[in-house]
Protein backbone atom coordinates (compact mmCIF):
# COMPACT_ATOMS: atom_id res chain seq x y z
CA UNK A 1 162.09 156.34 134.13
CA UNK A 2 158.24 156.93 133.95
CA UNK A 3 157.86 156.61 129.59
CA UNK A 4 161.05 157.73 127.64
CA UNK A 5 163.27 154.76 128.51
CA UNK A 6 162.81 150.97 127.26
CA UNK A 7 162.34 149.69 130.40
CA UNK A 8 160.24 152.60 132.30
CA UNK A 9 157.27 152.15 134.08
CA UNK A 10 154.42 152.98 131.84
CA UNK A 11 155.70 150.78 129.33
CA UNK A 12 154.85 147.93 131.52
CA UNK A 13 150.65 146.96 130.88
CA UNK A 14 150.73 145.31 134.73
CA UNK A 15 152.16 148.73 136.02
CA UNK A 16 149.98 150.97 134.27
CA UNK A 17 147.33 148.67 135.69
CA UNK A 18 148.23 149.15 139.32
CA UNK A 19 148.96 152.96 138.88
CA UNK A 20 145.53 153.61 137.77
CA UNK A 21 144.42 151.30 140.99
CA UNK A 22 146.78 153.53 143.09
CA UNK A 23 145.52 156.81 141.84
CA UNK A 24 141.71 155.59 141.80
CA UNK A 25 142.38 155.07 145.34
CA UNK A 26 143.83 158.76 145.70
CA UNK A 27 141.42 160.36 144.27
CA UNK A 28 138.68 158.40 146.51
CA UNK A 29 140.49 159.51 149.38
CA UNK A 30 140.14 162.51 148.30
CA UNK A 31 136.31 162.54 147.54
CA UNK A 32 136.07 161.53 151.45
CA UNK A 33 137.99 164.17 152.87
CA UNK A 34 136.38 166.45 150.72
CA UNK A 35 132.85 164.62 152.02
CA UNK A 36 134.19 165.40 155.52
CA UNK A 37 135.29 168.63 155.47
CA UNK A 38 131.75 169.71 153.68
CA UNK A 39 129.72 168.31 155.76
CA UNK A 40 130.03 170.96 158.10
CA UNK A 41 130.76 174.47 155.17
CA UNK A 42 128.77 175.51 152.59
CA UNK A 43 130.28 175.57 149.16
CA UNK A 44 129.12 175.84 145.65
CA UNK A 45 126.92 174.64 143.69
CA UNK A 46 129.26 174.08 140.63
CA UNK A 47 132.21 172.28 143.13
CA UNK A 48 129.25 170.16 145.04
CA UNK A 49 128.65 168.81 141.30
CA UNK A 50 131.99 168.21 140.79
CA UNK A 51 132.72 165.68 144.03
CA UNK A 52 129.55 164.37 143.54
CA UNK A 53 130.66 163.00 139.69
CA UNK A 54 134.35 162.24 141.32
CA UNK A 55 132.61 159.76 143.83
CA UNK A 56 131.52 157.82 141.15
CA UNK A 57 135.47 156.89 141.45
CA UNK A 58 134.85 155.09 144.67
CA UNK A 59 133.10 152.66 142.55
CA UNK A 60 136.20 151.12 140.79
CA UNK A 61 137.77 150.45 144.15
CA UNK A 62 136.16 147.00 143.45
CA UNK A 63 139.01 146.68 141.35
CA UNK A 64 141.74 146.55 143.62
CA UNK A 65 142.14 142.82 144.18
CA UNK A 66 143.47 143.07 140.43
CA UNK A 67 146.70 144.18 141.68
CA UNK A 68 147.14 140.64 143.03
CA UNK A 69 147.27 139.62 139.29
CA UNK A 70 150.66 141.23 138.95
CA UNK A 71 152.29 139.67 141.73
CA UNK A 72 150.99 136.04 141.01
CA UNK A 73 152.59 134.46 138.07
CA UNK A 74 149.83 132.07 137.80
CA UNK A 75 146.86 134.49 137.66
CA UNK A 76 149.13 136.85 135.01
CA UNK A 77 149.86 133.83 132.53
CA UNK A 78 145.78 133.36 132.79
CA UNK A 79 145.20 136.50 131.97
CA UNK A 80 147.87 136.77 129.23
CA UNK A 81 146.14 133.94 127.72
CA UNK A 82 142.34 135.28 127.47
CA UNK A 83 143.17 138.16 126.25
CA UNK A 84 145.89 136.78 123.62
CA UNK A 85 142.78 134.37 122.99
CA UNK A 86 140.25 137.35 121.98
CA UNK A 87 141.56 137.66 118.31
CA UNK A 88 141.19 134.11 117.30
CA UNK A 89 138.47 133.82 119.42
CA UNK A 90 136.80 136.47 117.49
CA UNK A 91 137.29 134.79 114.23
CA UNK A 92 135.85 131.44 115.69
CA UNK A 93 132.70 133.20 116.90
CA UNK A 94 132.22 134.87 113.24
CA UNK A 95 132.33 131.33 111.64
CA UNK A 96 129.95 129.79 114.35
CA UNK A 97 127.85 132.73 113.80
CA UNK A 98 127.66 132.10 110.17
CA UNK A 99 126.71 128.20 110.96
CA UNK A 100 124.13 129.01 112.96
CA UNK A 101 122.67 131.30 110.32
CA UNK A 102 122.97 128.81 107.80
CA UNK A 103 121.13 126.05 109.54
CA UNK A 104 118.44 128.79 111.13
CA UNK A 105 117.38 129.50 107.64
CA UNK A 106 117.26 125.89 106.65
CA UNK A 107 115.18 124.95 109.73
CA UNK A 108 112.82 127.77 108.80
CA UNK A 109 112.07 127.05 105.43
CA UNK A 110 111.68 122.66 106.81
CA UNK A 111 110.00 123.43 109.81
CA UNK A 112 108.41 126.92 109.89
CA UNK A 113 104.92 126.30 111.67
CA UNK A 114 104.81 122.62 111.42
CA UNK A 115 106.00 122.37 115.19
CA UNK A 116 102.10 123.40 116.47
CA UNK A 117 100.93 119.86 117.82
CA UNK A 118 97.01 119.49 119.61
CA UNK A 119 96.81 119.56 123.12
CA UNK A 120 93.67 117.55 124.91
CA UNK A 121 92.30 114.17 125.77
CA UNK A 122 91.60 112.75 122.51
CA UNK A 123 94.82 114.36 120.56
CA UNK A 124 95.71 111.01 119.08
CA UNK A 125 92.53 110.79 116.74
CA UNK A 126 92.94 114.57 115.60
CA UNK A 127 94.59 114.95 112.56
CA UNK A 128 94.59 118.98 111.63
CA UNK A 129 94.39 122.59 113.09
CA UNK A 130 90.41 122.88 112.19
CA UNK A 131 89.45 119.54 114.17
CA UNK A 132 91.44 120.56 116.99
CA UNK A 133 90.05 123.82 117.57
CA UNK A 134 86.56 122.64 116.70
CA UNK A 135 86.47 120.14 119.51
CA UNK A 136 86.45 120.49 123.30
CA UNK A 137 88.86 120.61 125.65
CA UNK A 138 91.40 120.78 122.96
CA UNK A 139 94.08 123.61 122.25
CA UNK A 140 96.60 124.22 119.25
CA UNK A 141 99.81 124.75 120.72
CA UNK A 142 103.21 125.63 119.42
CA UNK A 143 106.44 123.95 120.86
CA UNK A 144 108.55 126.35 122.96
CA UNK A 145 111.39 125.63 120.63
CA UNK A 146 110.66 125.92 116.91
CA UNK A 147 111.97 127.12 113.85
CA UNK A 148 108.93 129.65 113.19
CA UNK A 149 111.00 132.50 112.23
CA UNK A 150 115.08 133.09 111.73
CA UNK A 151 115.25 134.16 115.75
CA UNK A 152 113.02 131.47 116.92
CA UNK A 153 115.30 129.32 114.59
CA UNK A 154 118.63 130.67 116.29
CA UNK A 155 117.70 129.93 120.03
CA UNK A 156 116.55 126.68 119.12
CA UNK A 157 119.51 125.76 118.04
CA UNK A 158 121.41 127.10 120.70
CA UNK A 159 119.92 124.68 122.71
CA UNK A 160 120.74 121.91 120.30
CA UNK A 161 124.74 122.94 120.97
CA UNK A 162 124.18 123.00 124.43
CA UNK A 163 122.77 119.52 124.06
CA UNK A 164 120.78 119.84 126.75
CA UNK A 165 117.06 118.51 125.90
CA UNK A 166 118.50 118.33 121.96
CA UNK A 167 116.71 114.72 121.84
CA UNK A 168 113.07 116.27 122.49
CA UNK A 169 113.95 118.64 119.55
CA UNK A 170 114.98 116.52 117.53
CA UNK A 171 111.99 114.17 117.54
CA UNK A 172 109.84 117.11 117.25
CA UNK A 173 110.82 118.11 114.09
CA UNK A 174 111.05 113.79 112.51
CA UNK A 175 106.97 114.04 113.72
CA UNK A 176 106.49 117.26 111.62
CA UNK A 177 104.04 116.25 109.23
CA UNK A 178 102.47 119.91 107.37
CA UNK A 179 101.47 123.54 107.99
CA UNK A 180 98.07 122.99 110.50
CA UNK A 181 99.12 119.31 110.72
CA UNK A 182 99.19 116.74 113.83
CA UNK A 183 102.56 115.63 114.19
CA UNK A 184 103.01 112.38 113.66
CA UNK A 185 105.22 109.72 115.58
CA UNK A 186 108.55 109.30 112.95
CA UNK A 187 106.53 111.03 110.28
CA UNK A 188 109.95 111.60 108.33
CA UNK A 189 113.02 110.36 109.85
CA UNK A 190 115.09 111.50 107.27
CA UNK A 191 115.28 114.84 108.42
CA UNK A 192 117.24 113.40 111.72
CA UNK A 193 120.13 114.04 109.03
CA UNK A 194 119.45 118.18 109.83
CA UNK A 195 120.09 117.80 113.77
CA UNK A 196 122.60 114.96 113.55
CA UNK A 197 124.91 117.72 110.44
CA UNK A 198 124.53 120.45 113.30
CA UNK A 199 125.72 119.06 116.69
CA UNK A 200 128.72 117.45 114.47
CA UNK A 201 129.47 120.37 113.03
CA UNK A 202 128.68 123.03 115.47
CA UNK A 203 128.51 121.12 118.87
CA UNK A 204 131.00 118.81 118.21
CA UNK A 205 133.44 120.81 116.08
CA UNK A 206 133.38 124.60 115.96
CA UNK A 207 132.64 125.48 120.07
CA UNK A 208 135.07 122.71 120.75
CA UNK A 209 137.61 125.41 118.83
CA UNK A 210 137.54 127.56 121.37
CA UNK A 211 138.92 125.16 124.48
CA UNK A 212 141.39 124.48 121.32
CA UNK A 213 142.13 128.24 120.88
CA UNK A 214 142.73 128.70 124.63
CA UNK A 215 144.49 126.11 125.60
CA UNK A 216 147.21 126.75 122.30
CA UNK A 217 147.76 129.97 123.89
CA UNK A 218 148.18 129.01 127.34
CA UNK A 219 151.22 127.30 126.40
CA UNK A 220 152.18 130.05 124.13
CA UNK A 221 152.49 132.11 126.76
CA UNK A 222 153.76 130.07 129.48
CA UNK A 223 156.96 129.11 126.92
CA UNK A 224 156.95 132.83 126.48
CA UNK A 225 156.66 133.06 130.38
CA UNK A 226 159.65 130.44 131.09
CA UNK A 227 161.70 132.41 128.56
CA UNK A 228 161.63 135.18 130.69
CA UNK A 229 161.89 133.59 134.24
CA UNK A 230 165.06 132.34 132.27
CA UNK A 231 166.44 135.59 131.38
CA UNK A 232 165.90 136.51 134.74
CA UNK A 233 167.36 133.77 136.44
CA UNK A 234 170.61 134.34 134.13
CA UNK A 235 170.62 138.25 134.98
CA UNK A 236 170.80 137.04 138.48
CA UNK A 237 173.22 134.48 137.76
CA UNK A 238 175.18 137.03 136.40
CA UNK A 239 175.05 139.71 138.48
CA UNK A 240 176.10 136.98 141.02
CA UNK A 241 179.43 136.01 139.31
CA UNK A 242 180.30 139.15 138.70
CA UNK A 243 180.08 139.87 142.56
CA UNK A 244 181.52 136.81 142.97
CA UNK A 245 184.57 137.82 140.91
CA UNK A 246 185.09 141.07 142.71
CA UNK A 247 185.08 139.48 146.12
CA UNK A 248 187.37 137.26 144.68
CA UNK A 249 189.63 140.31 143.53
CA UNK A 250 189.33 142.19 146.84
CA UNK A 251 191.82 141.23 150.19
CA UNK A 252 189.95 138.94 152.84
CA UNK A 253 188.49 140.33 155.72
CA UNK A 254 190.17 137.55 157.88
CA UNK A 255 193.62 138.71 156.11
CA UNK A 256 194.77 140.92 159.07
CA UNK A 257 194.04 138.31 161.59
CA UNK A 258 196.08 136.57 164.23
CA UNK A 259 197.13 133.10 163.29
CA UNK A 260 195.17 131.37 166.40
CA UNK A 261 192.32 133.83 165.11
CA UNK A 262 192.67 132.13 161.60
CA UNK A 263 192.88 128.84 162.43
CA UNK A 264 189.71 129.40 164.34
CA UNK A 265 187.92 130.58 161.36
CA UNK A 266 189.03 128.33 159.17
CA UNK A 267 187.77 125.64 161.66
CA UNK A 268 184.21 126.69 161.98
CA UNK A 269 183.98 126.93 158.61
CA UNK A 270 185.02 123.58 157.87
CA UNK A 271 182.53 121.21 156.60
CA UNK A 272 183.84 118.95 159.80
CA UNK A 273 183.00 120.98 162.56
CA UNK A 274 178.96 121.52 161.05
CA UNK A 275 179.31 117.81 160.75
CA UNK A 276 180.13 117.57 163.94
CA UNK A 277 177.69 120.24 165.07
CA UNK A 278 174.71 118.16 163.34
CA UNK A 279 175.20 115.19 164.91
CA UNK A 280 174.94 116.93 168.53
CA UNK A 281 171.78 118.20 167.39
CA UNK A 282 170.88 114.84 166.35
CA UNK A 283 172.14 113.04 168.97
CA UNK A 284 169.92 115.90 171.46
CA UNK A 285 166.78 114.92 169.38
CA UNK A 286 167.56 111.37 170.47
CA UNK A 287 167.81 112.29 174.43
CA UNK A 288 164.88 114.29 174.30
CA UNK A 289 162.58 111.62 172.56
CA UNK A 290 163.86 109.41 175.32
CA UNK A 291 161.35 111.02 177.72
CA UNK A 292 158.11 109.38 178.63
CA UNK A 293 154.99 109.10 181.69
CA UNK A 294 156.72 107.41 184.93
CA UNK A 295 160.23 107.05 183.72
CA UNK A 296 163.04 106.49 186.29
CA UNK A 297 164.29 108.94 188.26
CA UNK A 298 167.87 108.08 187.36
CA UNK A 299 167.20 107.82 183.52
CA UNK A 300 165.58 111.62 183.93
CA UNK A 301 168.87 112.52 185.69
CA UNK A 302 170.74 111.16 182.83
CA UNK A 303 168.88 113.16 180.17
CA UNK A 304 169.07 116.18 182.19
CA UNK A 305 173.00 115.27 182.21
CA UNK A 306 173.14 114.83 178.71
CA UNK A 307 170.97 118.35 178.25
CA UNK A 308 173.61 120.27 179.96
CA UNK A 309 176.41 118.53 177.73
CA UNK A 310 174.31 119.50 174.47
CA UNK A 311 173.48 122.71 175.72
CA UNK A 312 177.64 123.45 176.69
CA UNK A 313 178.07 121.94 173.31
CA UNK A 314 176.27 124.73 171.41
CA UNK A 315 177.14 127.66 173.50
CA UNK A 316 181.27 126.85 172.31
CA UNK A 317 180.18 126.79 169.11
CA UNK A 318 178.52 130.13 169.22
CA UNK A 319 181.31 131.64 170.90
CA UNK A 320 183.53 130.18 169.00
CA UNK A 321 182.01 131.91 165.55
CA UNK A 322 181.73 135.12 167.13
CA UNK A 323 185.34 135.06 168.02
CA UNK A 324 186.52 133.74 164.67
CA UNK A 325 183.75 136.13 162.09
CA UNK A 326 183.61 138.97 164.80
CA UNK A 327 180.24 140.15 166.49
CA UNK A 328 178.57 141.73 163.48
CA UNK A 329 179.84 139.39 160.93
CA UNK A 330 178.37 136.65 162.92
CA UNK A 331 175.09 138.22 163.45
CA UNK A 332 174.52 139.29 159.65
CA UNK A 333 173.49 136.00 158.75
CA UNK A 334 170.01 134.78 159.59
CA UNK A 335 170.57 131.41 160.66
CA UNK A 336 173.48 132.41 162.95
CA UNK A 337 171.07 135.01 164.85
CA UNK A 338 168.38 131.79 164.42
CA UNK A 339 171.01 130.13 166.35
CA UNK A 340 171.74 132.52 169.36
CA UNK A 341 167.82 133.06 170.18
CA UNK A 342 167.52 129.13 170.57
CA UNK A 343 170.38 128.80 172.57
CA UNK A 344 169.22 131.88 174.37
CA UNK A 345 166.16 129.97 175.30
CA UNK A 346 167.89 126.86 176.20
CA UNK A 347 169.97 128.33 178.61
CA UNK A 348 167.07 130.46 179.76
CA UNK A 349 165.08 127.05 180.39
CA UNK A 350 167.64 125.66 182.12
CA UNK A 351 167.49 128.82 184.84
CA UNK A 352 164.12 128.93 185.24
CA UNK A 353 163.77 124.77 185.34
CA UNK A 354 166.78 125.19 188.94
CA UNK A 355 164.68 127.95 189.58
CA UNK A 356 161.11 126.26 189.81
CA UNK A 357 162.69 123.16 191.25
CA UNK A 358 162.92 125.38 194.43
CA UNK A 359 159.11 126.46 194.04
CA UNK A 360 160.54 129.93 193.76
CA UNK A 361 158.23 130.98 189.87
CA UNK A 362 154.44 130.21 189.92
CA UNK A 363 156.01 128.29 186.24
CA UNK A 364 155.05 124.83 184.82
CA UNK A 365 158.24 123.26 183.93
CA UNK A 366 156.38 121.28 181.28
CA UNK A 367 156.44 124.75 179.31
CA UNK A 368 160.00 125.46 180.45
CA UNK A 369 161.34 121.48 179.39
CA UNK A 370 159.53 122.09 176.28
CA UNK A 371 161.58 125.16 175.01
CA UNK A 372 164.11 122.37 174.44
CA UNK A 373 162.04 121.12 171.38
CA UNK A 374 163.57 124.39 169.82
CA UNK A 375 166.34 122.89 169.22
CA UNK A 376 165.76 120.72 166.81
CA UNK A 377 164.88 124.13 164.15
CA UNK A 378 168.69 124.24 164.25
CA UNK A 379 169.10 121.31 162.06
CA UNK A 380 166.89 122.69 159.27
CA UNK A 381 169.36 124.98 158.32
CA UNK A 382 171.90 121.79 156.88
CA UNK A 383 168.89 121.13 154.46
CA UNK A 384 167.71 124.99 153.24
């Protein structure tokens, strides 16, 4: 169903998601038709207004590629987990938020305007504001970080949590000496104890929550993934047995056959005769990696021998299945029709090999011996 039911359609948050993609992409059709077909009448003014505010639809059809998230269980549990994330997430950034005000008003009220140092030649023997101003070539600067006001205050602390160029900042504000004072090299060292309290507990302790937050999700919601791959996987299950059971219930199809017929079938379906079947396809890989550059004539005569025997080999056993499962039977399964083609080609390379032998095809046997290589796909299907 589309909402009424438990399990319909719009109840599903990936599905409403790629319906609104879907009819986004409708209505921009639609737009562009209606672009088209304009182009050459005159209409309104009122319906030109209209399409013109609907093409503003074309813009979302940037979000198409998020119908990929659906259909990739990795990219859905990442997404499941960011936006599970955004409630505690939320509550992390109101307590980081109230850190940083709390240590933003402290810096103001230890370091409001004592981060201005004198710029010029001769700083070193200056001492205050007046002196620096009063002599050449000297300017009164302020740091670009400083704790002047609460704003000032809060970027310059962001870049403390950041810790990148938190050292510099730090030694700026152990050199504040006064208000219109020349810092001073280690003029009070005790207030290291302000920067060293923040990057513990800020840098150190509260941003680190949120990898914390994240990550505790992500493997909420991958268990809560898993449990329903599982629940899945035993629907399926299931649903298997219970076809299973009602094959079990219903009459053979092989019931009405002949007895030759049967003992047939039950002999290519044997686990003996696929051994057997195996090791002719092994035993063919063998010949055929027997080949090399200048090998004997008679050894190449041999192979080709042994190619024919292979080949004979796996055109009984095809017959031989289609006789015992019957034509369409046979040819239902994959791997049986898998099975044909190659042997189709073998045969077919054989031909064309007697064929070119006489000069008669403008063919390079090279391409027509290496058709043979096919064969060895036939073995994959004893290990899928």
């Amino acid at each position: 169903g589309l909402i009424c039911e438990a399990n319909s359609y719009l109840r599903n948050g990936w599905n409403v998601l790629d319906g609104s993609l879907v009819i986004i992409s409708i209505i921009d059709l639609a737009t562009m038709h209606r672009g088209i077909v304009t182009s050459s009448h005159v209409e309104s003014e009122t319906a030109t207004r209209i399409f013109s505010m609907l093409r503003v639809f074309r813009l979302l059809r940037t979000l198409r590629p998020l119908r990929v998230i659906s259909r990739a269980p990795g990219l859905k549990l990442v997404v499941q987990t960011l936006l599970s994330s955004l409630r505690p997430i939320g509550h992390i950034v109101v307590i980081c938020c109230t850190f940083f005000i709390i240590f933003g008003i402290l810096g103001v009220q230890l370091f409001k305007g004592k981060f201005y140092y004198c710029e010029g030649p001769s700083a070193r023997n200056i001492t205050t504001r007046q002196q620096c101003e009063t002599t050449s070539d000297h300017r009164w600067k302020n740091q670009q970080y400083n704790f002047d006001n609460l704003g000032q205050a809060l970027l310059t602390l962001f870049v403390l949590s950041s810790r990148d160029g938190w050292v510099q900042i730090m030694y700026n504000g152990i050199d504040a000496v006064d208000i219109d004072m020349q810092p001073i090299k280690n003029y009070n060292e005790a207030k290291l104890v302000y920067f060293i309290s923040f990057l513990l507990l800020v840098s150190f302790f509260v941003l680190n929550m949120f990898v914390g937050v994240v990550v505790e999700n992500f493997h909420i919601c991958r268990a809560e993934q898993e449990r329903e791959e599982k629940a899945r996987h035993t629907a399926k299950q299931v649903k298997k047995l219970e076809r299973k059971r009602r094959r079990t219930r219903e009459v053979p199809y092989y019931a009405h056959f002949s007895p030759w017929r049967r003992r047939l079938h039950n002999l290519c379906n044997s686990k003996y005769f696929d051994l057997i079947i195996a090791a002719a396809i092994g035993l063919n890989v063998i010949t055929m990696s027997l080949e090399f550059y200048l090998m004997p004539p008679a050894l190449g005569m041999t192979l080709d021998y042994c190619n024919y025997v292979f080949t004979s080999v796996f055109i009984i056993e095809i017959i031989s299945k289609i006789i015992a499962l019957g034509p369409f039977r046979y040819f239902k399964d994959k791997w049986n029709r898998l099975d044909s083609v190659i042997v189709v080609l073998s045969i077919a390379g054989i031909v064309l090999e007697k064929m070119n032998n006489g000069h008669i095809l403008p063919i390079n046997p090279t391409l027509i011996r290496a058709m043979r290589v096919l064969r060895i796909a036939r073995g994959s299907r004893n290990f899928l």
